[in-house]
Protein backbone atom coordinates (compact mmCIF):
# COMPACT_ATOMS: atom_id res chain seq x y z
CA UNK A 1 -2.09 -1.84 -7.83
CA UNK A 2 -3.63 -3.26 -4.56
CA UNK A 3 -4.26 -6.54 -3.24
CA UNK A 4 -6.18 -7.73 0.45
CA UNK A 5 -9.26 -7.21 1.81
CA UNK A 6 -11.78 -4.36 0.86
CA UNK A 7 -15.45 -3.23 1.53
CA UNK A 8 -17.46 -4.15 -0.62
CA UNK A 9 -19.52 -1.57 -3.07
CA UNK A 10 -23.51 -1.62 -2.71
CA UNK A 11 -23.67 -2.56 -6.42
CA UNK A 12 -20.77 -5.35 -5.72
CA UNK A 13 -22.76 -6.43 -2.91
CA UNK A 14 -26.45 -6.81 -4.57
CA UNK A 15 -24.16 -8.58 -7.67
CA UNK A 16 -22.44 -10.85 -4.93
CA UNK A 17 -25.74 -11.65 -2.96
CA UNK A 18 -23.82 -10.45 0.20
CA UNK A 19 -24.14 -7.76 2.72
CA UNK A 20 -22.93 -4.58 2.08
CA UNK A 21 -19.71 -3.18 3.28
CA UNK A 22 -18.60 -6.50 4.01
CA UNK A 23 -14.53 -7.38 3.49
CA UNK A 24 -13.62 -9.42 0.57
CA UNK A 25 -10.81 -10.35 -1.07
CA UNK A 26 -9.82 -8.01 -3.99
CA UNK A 27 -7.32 -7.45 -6.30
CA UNK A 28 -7.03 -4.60 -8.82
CA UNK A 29 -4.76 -4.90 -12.06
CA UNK A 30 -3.86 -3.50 -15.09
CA UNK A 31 -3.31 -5.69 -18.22
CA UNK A 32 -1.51 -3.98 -20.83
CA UNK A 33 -1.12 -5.02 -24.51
CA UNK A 34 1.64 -3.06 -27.06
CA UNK A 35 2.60 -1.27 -24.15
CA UNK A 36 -0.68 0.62 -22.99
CA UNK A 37 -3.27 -0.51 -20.27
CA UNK A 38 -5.80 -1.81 -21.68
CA UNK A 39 -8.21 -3.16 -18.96
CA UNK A 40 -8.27 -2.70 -15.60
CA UNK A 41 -9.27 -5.54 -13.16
CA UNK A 42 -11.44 -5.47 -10.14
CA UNK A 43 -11.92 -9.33 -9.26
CA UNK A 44 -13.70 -9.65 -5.59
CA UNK A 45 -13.96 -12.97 -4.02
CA UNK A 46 -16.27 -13.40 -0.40
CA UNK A 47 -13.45 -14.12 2.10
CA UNK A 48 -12.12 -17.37 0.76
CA UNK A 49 -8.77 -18.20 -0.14
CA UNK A 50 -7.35 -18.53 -3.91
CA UNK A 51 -5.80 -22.13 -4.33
CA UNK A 52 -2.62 -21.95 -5.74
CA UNK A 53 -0.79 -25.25 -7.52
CA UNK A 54 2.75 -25.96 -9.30
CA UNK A 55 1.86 -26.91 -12.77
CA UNK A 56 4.48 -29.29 -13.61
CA UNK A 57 5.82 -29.27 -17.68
CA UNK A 58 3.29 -32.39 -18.48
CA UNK A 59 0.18 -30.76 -18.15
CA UNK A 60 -1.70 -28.72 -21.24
CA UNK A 61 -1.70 -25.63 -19.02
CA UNK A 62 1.86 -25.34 -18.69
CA UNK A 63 2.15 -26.38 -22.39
CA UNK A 64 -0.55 -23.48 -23.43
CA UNK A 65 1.68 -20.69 -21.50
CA UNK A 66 4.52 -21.81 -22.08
CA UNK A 67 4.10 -20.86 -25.71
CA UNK A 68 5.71 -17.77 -25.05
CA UNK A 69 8.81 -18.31 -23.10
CA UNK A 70 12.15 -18.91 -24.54
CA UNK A 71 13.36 -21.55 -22.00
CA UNK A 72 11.21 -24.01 -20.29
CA UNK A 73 11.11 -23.83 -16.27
CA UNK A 74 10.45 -27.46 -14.84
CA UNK A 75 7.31 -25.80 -13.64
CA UNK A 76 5.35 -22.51 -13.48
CA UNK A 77 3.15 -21.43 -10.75
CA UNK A 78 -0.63 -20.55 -11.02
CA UNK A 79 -4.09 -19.94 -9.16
CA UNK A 80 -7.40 -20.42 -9.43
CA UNK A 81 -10.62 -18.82 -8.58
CA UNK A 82 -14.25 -19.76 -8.79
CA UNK A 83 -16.95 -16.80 -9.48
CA UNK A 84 -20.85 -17.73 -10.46
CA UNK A 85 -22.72 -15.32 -12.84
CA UNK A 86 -26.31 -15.80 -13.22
CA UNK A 87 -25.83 -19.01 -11.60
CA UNK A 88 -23.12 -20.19 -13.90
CA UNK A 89 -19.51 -20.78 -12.23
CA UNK A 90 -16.65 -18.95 -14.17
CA UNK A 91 -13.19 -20.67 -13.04
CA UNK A 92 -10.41 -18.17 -13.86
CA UNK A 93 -7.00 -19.29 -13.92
CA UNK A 94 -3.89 -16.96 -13.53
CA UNK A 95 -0.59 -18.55 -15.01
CA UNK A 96 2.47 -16.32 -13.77
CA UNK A 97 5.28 -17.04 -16.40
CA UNK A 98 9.37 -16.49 -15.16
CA UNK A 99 9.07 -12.84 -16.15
CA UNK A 100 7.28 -11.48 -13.03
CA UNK A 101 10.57 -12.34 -11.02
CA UNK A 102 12.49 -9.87 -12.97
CA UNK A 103 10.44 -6.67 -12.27
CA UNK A 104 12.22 -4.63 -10.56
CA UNK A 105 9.28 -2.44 -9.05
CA UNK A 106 6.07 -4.37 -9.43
CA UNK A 107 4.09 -1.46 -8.50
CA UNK A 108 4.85 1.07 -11.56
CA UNK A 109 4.12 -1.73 -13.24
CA UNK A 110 0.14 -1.09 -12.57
CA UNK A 111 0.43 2.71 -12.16
């Protein structure tokens, strides 16, 4: 749906430990099983970039999503992110599989 920077909400911000209204990065999504959206994602991350890495056909990442997928691309692309809650880090790691090249309009996609 949207991606870039956004103010941040006063709950967001008291989560985050930040000021509010500053700009973070943000991202909102929906994921959609059988069809149907099913959750809808709000990830905010203070102003620091995502790292993004080839994952070559060797590694148990590329072997765990590339479960799905018919014919095996020499690599897939992914990104990670590093959130803490209650003082524990949560790494989450996006894996975008061949299929998000062939959308034709991305954003009906998360309408």
């Amino acid at each position: 749906m949207r991606t870039g920077l956004a103010r941040i909400a006063p709950d967001e911000s008291a989560l985050l430990g930040i000021a509010p209204q500053q700009l973070a990065y943000s991202r909102e999504v929906f994921l959609y099983a059988d069809d149907k959206p099913v959750v809808f994602a709000h990830p905010l991350v203070e102003r620091k970039p995502l790292h993004y890495k080839a994952l070559r056909n060797t590694l148990p990442l590329y072997q765990r999503a590339s479960t799905v997928l018919s014919g095996l691309p020499p690599r897939l692309w992914a990104r990670r992110s590093l959130f803490y809650l209650h003082d524990a880090p949560l790494l989450v790691t996006e894996v975008f599989l061949p299929g998000i090249l062939l959308l034709t309009n991305p954003a009906s996609n998360f309408a």
